[in-house]
C-alpha atoms as a PDB file:
ATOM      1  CA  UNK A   1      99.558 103.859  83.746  1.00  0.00           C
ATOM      2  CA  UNK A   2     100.463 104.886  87.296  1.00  0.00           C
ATOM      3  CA  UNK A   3     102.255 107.321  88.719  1.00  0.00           C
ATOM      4  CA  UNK A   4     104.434 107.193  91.690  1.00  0.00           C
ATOM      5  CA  UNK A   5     106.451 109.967  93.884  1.00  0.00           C
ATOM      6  CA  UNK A   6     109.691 109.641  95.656  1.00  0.00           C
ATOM      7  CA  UNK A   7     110.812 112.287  98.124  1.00  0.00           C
ATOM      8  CA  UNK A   8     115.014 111.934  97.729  1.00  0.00           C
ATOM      9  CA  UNK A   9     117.851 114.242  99.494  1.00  0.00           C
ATOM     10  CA  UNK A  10     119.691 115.622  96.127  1.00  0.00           C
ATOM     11  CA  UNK A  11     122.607 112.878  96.627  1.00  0.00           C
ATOM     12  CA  UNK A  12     120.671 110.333  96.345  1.00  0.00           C
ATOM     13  CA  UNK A  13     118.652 111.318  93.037  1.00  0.00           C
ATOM     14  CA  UNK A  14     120.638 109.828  90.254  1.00  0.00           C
ATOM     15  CA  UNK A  15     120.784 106.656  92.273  1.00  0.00           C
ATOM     16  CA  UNK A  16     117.038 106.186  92.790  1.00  0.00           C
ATOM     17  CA  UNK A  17     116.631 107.020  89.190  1.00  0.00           C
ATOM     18  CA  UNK A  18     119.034 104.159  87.795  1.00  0.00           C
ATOM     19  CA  UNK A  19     117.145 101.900  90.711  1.00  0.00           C
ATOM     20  CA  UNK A  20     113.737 102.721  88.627  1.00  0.00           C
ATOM     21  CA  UNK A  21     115.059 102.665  85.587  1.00  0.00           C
ATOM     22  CA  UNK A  22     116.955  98.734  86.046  1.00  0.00           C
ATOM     23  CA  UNK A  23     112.863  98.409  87.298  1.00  0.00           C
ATOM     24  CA  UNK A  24     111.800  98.006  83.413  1.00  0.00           C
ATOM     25  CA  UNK A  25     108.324  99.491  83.446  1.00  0.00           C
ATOM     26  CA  UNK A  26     109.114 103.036  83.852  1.00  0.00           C
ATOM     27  CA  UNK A  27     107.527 105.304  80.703  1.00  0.00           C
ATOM     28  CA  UNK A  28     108.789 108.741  82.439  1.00  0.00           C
ATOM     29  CA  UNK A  29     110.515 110.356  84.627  1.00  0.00           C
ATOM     30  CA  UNK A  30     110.326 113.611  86.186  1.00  0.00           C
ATOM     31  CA  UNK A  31     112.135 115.272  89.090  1.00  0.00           C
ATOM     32  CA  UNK A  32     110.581 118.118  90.965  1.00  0.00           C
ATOM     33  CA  UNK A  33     111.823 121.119  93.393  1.00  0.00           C
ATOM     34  CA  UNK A  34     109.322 122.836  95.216  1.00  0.00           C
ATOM     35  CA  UNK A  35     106.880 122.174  92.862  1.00  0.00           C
ATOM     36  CA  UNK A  36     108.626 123.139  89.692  1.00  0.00           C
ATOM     37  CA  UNK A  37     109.494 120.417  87.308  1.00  0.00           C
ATOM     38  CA  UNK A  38     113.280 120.422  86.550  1.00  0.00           C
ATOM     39  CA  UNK A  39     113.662 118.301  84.066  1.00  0.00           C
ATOM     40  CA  UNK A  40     111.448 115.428  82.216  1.00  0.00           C
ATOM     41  CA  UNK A  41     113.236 112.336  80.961  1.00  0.00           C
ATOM     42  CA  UNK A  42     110.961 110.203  78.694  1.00  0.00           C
ATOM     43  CA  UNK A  43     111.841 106.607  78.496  1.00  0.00           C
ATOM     44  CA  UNK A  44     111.070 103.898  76.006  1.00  0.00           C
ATOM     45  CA  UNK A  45     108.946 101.101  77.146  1.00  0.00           C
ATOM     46  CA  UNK A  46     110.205  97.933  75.738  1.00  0.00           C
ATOM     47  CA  UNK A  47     113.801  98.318  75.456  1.00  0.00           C
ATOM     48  CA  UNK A  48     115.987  96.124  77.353  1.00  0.00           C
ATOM     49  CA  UNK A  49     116.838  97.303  81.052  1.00  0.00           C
ATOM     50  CA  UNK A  50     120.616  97.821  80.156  1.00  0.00           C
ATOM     51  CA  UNK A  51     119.948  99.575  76.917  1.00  0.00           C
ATOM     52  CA  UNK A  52     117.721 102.034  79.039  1.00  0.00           C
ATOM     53  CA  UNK A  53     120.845 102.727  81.281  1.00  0.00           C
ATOM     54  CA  UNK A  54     123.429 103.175  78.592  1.00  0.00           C
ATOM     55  CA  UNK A  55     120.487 105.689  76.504  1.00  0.00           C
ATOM     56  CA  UNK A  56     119.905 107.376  79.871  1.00  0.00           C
ATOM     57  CA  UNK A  57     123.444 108.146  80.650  1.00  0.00           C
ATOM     58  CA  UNK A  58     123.468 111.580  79.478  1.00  0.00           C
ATOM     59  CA  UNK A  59     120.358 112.275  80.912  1.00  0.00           C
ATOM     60  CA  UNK A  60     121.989 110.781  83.976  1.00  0.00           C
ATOM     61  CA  UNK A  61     124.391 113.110  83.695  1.00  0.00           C
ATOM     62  CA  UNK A  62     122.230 116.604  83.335  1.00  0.00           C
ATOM     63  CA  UNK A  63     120.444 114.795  86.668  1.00  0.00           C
ATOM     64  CA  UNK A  64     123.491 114.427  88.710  1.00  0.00           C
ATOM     65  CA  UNK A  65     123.917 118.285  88.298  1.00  0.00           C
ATOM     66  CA  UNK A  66     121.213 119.523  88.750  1.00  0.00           C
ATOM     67  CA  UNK A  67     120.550 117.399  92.008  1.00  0.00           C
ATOM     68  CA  UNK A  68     123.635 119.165  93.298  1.00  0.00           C
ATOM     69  CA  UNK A  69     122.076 122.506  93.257  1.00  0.00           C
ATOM     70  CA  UNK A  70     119.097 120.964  95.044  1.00  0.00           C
ATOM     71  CA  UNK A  71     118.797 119.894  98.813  1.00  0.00           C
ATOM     72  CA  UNK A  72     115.528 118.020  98.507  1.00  0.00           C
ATOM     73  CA  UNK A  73     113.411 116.932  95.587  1.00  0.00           C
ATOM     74  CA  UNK A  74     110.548 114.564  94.108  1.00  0.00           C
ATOM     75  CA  UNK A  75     111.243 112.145  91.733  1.00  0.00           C
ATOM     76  CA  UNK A  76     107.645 111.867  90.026  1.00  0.00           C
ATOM     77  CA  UNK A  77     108.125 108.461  87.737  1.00  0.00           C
ATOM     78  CA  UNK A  78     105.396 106.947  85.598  1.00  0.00           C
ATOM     79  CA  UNK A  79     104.984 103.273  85.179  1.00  0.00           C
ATOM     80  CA  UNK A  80     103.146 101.034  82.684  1.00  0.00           C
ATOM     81  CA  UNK A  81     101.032  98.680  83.856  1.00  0.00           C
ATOM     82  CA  UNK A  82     101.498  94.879  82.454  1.00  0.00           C
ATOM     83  CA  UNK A  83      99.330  94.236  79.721  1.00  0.00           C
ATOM     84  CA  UNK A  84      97.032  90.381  80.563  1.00  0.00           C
ATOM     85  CA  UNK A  85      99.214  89.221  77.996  1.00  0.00           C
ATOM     86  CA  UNK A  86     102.337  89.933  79.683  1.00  0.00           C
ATOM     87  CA  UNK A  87     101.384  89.056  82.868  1.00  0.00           C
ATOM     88  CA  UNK A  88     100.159  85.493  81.793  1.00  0.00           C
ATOM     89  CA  UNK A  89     104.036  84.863  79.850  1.00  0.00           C
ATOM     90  CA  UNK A  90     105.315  85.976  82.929  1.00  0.00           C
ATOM     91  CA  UNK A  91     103.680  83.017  85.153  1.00  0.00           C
END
């Protein structure tokens, strides 16, 4: 598993989430304010991309408001590497 950090203005949060989330191997993600996590949206690996999105929508939502009250955060996301399995059905 790796872990990645985005530095987003707050209007651009929720879409750089759904960009991440449309990704596929995302396991979590978390954004962050000066440090502080704000809130922690777990995500299921292996569910289909658009499933995700329609799952995530609430979460979406909860994001969207809190990145108004923000002027600058992290978006901290946690991918899952491809297994050699996967990577050979992919070829």
């Amino acid at each position: 598993m790796t872990t990645e950090k985005f530095t987003v203005d707050g209007s651009q949060v929720v879409g750089k989430i759904k960009e991440l989330i449309h990704q596929g191997n995302i396991r979590r993600v978390r954004l962050i304010h000066k440090g502080r996590p704000l809130i922690d949206i777990p995500l299921t690996v292996g569910v289909p991309v658009a499933a995700a999105t329609v799952l995530a929508a609430p979460l979406l939502a909860a994001v969207g408001a809190i990145a108004a009250l923000v002027t600058e955060c992290t978006i901290e996301v946690e991918r899952v590497e491809d297994t050699p399995e996967e990577k050979d059905e992919k070829q």
